[in-house]
N, C-alpha and C. Protein backbone atom coordinates (compact mmCIF):
# COMPACT_ATOMS: atom_id res chain seq x y z
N UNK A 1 58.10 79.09 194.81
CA UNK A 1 57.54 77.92 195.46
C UNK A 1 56.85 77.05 194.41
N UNK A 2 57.22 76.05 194.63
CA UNK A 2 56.14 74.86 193.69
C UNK A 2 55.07 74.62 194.11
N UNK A 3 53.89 74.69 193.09
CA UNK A 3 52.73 74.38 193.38
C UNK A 3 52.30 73.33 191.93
N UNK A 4 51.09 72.25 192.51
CA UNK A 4 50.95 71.76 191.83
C UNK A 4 49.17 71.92 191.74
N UNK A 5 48.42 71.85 190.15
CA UNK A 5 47.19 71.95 190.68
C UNK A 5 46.51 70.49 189.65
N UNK A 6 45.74 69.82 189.98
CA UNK A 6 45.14 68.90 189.39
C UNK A 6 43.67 69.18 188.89
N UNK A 7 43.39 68.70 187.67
CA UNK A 7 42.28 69.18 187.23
C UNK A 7 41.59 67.72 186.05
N UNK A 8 40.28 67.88 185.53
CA UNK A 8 39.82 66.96 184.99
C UNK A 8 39.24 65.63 185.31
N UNK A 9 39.00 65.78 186.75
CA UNK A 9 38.29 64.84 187.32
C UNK A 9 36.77 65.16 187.45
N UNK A 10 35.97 64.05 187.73
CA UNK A 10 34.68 64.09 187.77
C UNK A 10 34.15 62.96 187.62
N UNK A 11 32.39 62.61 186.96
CA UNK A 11 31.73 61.53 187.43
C UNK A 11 31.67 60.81 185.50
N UNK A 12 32.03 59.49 185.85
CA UNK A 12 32.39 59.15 184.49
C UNK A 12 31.76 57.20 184.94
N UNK A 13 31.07 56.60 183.75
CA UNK A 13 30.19 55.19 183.95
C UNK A 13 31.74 54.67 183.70
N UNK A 14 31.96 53.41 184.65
CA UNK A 14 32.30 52.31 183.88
C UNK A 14 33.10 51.99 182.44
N UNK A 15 34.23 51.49 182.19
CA UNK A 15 34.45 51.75 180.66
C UNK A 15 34.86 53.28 179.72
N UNK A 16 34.50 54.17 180.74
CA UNK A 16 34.54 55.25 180.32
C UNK A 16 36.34 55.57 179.90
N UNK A 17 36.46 56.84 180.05
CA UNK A 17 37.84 57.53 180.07
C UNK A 17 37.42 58.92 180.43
N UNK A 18 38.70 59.10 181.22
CA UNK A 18 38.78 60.66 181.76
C UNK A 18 40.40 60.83 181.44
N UNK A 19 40.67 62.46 181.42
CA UNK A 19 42.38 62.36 181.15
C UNK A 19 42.38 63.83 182.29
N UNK A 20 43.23 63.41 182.61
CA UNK A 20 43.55 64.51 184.35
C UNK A 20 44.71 64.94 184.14
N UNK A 21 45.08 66.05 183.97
CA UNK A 21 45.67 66.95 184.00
C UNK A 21 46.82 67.78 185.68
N UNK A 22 47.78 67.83 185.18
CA UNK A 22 48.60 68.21 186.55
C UNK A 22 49.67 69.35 185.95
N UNK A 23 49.07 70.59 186.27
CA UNK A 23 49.62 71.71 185.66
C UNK A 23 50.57 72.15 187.09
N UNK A 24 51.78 72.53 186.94
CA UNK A 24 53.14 72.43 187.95
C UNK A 24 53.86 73.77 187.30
N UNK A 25 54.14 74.61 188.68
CA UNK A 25 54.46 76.15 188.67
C UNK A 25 55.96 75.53 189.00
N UNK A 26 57.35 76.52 188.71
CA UNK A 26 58.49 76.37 189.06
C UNK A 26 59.17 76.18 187.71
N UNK A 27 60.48 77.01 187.47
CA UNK A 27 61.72 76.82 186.61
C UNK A 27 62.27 75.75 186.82
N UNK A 28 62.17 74.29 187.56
CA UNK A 28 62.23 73.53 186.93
C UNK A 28 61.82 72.04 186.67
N UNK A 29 60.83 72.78 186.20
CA UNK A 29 59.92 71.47 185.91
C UNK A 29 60.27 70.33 185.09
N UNK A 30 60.80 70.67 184.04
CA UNK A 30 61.24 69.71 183.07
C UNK A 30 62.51 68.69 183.67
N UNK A 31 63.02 69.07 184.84
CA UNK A 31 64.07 68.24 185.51
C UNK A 31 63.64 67.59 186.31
N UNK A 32 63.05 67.46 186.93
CA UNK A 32 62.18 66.39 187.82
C UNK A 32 61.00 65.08 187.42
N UNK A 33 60.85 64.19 188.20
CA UNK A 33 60.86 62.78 187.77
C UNK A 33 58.37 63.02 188.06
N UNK A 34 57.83 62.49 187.73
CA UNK A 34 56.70 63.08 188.17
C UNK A 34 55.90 61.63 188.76
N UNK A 35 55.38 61.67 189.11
CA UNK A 35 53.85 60.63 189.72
C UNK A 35 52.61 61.03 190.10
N UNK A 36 51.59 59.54 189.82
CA UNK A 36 50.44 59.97 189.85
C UNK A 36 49.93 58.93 190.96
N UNK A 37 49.57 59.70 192.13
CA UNK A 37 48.80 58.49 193.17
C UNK A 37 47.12 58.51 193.27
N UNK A 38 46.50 57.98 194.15
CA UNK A 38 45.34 58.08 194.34
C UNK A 38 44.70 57.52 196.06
N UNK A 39 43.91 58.42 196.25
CA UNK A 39 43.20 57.74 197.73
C UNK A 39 41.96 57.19 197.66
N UNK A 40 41.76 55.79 197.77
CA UNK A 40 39.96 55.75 197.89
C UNK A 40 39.66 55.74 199.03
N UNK A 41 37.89 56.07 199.32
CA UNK A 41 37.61 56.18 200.47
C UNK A 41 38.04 55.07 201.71
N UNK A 42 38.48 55.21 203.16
CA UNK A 42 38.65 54.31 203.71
C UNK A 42 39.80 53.42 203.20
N UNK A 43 40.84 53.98 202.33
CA UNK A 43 42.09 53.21 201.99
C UNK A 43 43.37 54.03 202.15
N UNK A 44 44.50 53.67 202.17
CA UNK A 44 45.62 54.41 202.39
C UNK A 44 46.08 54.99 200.74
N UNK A 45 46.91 55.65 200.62
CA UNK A 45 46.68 56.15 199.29
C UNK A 45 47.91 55.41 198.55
N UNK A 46 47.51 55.10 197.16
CA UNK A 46 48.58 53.85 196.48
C UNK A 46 49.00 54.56 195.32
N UNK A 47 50.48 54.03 195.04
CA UNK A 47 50.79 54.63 193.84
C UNK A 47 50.12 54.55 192.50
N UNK A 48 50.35 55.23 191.35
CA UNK A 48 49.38 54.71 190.19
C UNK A 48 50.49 55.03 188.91
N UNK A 49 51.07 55.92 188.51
CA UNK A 49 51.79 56.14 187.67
C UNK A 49 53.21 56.48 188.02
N UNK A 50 54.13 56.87 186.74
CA UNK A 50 55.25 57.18 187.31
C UNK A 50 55.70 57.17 185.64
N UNK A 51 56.31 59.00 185.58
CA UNK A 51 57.10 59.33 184.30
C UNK A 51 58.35 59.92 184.60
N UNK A 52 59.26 59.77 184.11
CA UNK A 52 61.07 60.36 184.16
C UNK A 52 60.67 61.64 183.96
N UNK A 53 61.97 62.29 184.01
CA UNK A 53 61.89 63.76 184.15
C UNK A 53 62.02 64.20 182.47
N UNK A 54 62.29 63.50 181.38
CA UNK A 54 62.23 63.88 179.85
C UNK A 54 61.19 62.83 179.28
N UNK A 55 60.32 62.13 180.04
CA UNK A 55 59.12 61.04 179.60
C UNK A 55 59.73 60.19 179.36
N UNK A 56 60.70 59.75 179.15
CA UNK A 56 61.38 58.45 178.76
C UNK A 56 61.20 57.09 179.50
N UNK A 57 60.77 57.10 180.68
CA UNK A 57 60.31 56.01 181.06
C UNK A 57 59.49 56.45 182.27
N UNK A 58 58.44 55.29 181.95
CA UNK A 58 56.82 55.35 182.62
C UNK A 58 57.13 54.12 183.50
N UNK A 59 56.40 54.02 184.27
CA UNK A 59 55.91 52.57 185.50
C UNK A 59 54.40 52.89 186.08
N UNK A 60 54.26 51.84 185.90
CA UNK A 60 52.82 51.38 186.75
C UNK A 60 52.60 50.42 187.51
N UNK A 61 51.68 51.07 188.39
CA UNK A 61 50.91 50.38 189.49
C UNK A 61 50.39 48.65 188.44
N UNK A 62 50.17 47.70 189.14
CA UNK A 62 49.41 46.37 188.35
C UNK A 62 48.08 46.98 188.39
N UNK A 63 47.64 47.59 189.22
CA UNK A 63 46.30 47.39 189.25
C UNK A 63 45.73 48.51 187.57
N UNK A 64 46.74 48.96 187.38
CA UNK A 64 46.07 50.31 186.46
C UNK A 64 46.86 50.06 185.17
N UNK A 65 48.21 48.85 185.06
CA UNK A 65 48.83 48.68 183.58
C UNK A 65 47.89 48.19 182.87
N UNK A 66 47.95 48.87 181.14
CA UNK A 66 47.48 48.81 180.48
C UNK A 66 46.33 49.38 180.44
N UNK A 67 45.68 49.95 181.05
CA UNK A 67 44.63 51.20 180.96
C UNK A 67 45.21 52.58 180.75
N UNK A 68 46.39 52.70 182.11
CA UNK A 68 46.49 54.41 182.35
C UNK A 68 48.08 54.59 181.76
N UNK A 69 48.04 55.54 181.04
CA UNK A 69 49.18 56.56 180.66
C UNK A 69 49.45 57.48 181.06
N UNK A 70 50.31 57.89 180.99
CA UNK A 70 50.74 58.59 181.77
C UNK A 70 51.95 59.41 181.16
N UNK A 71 51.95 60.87 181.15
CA UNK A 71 52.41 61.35 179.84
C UNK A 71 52.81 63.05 180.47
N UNK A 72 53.84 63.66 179.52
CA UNK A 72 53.88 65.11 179.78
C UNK A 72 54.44 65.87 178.98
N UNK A 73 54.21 67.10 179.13
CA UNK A 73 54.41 68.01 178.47
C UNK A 73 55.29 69.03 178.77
N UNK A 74 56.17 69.01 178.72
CA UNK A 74 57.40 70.07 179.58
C UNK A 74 57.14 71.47 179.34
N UNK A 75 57.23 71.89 177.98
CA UNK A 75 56.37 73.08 177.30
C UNK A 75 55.65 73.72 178.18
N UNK A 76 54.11 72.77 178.06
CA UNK A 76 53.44 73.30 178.90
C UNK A 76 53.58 73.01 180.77
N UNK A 77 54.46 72.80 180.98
CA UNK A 77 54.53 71.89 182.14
C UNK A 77 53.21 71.64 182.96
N UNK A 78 53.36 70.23 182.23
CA UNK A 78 52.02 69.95 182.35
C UNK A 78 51.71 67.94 182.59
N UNK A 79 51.63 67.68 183.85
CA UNK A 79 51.72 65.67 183.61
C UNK A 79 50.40 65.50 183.13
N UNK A 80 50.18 64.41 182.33
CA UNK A 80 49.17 64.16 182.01
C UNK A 80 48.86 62.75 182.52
N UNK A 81 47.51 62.02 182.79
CA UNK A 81 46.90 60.44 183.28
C UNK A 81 45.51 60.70 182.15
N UNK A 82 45.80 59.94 181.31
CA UNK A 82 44.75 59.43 180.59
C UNK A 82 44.52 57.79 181.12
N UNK A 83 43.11 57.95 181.44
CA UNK A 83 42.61 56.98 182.05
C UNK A 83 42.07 56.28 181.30
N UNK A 84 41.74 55.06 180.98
CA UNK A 84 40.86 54.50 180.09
C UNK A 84 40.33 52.97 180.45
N UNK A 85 39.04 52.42 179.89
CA UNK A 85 38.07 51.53 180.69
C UNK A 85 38.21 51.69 181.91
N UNK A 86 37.75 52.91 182.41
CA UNK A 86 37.83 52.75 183.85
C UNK A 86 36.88 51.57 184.65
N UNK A 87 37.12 51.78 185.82
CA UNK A 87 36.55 50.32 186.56
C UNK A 87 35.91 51.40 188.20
N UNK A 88 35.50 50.66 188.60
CA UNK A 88 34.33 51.49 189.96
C UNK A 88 35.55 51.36 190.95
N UNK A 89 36.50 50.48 190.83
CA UNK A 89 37.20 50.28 191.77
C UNK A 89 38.62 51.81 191.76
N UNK A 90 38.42 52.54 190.04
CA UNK A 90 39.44 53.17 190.34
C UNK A 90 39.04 55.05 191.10
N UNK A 91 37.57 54.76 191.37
CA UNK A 91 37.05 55.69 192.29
C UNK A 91 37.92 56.65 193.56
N UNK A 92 38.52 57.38 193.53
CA UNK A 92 39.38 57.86 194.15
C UNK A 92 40.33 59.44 194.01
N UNK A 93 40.54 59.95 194.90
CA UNK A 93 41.05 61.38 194.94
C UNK A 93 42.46 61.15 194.35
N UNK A 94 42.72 61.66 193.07
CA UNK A 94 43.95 61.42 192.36
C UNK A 94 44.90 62.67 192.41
N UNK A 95 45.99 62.49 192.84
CA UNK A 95 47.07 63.43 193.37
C UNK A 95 48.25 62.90 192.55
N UNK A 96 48.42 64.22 191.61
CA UNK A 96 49.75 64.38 191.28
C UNK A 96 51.11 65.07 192.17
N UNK A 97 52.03 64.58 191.76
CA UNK A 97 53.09 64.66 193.41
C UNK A 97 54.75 64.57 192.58
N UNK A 98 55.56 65.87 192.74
CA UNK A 98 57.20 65.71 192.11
C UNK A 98 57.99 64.57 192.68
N UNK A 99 58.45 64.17 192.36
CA UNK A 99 59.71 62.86 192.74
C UNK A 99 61.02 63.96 193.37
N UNK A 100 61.12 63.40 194.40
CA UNK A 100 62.13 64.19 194.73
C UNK A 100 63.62 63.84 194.64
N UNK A 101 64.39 64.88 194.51
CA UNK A 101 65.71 64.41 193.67
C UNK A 101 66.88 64.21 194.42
N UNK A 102 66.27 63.91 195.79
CA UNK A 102 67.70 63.57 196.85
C UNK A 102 66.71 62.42 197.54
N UNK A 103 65.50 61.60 197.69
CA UNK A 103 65.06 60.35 198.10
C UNK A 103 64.86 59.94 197.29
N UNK A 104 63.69 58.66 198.08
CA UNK A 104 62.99 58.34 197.23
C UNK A 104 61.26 58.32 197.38
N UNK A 105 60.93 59.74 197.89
CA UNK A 105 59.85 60.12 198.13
C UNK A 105 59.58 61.07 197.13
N UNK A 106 58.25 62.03 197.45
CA UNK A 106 57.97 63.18 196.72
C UNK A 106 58.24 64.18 197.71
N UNK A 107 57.67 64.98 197.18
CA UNK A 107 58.47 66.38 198.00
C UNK A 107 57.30 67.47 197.84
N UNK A 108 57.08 67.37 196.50
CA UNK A 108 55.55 68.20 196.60
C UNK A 108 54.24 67.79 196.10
N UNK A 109 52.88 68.06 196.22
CA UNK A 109 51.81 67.28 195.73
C UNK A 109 50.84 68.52 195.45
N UNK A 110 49.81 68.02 195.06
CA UNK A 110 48.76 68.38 194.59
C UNK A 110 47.48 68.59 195.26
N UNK A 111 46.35 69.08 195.00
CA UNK A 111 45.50 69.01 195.90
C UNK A 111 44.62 68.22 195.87
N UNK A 112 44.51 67.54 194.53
CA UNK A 112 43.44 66.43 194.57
C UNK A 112 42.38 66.66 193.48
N UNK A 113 42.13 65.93 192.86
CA UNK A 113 40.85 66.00 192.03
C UNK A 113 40.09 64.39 192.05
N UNK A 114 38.97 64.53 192.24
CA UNK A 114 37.64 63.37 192.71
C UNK A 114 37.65 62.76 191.39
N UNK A 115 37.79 61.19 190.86
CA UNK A 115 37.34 60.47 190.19
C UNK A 115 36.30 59.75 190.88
N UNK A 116 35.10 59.84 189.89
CA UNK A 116 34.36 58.64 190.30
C UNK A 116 33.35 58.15 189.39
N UNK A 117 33.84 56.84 189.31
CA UNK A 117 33.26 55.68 188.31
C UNK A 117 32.17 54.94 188.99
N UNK A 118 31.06 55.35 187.98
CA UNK A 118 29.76 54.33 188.45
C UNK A 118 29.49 53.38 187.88
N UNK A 119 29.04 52.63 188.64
CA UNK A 119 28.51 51.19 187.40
C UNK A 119 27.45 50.97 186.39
């Protein structure tokens, strides 16, 4: 069974950087496409990243290009979101989630790890 667990979130000012971590159980990890969403309070939850299944190509949300990367490690199977100048607005439960390889949904997710940016 695939499991995904998210880690490296927490309470970070403004400007800061955090890098969140999405460590993913299953033989085959390195074949699948990955993403990074997020929920803020009282909002529906929006996409934020998006890496191919060999890193070769990334996409982003507008609200987060040019801050967040978004990166992995097959090795370790492991997605990575390095966040950087964060903003209060990107306050939110960040869920890493597999791309699934017959839609164009995900198929499995994460449990969540709490960002939150103060001013």
């Amino acid at each position: 069974q695939v499991q995904l667990v998210e880690s490296g979130g927490g309470l970070v000012q403004a400007g800061g950087s955090l890098r969140l971590s999405c460590a993913v159980s299953g033989r085959t990890f390195s074949s699948y496409a990955m993403g990074w969403f997020r929920q803020a309070p009282g909002k529906e939850r929006e996409f934020a990243a998006y890496i191919s299944w060999n890193g070769g190509s990334t996409y982003y949300a507008d609200s987060v290009k040019g801050r967040f990367t978004i990166s992995r490690d097959n090795a370790k199977n492991t997605v990575y979101l390095q966040m950087n100048s964060l903003k209060v607005e990107d306050t939110a439960v960040y869920y890493c989630a597999r791309k699934s390889a017959t839609g164009q949904g995900y198929d499995y997710w994460g449990q969540g790890t709490q960002v939150t940016v103060s001013s």
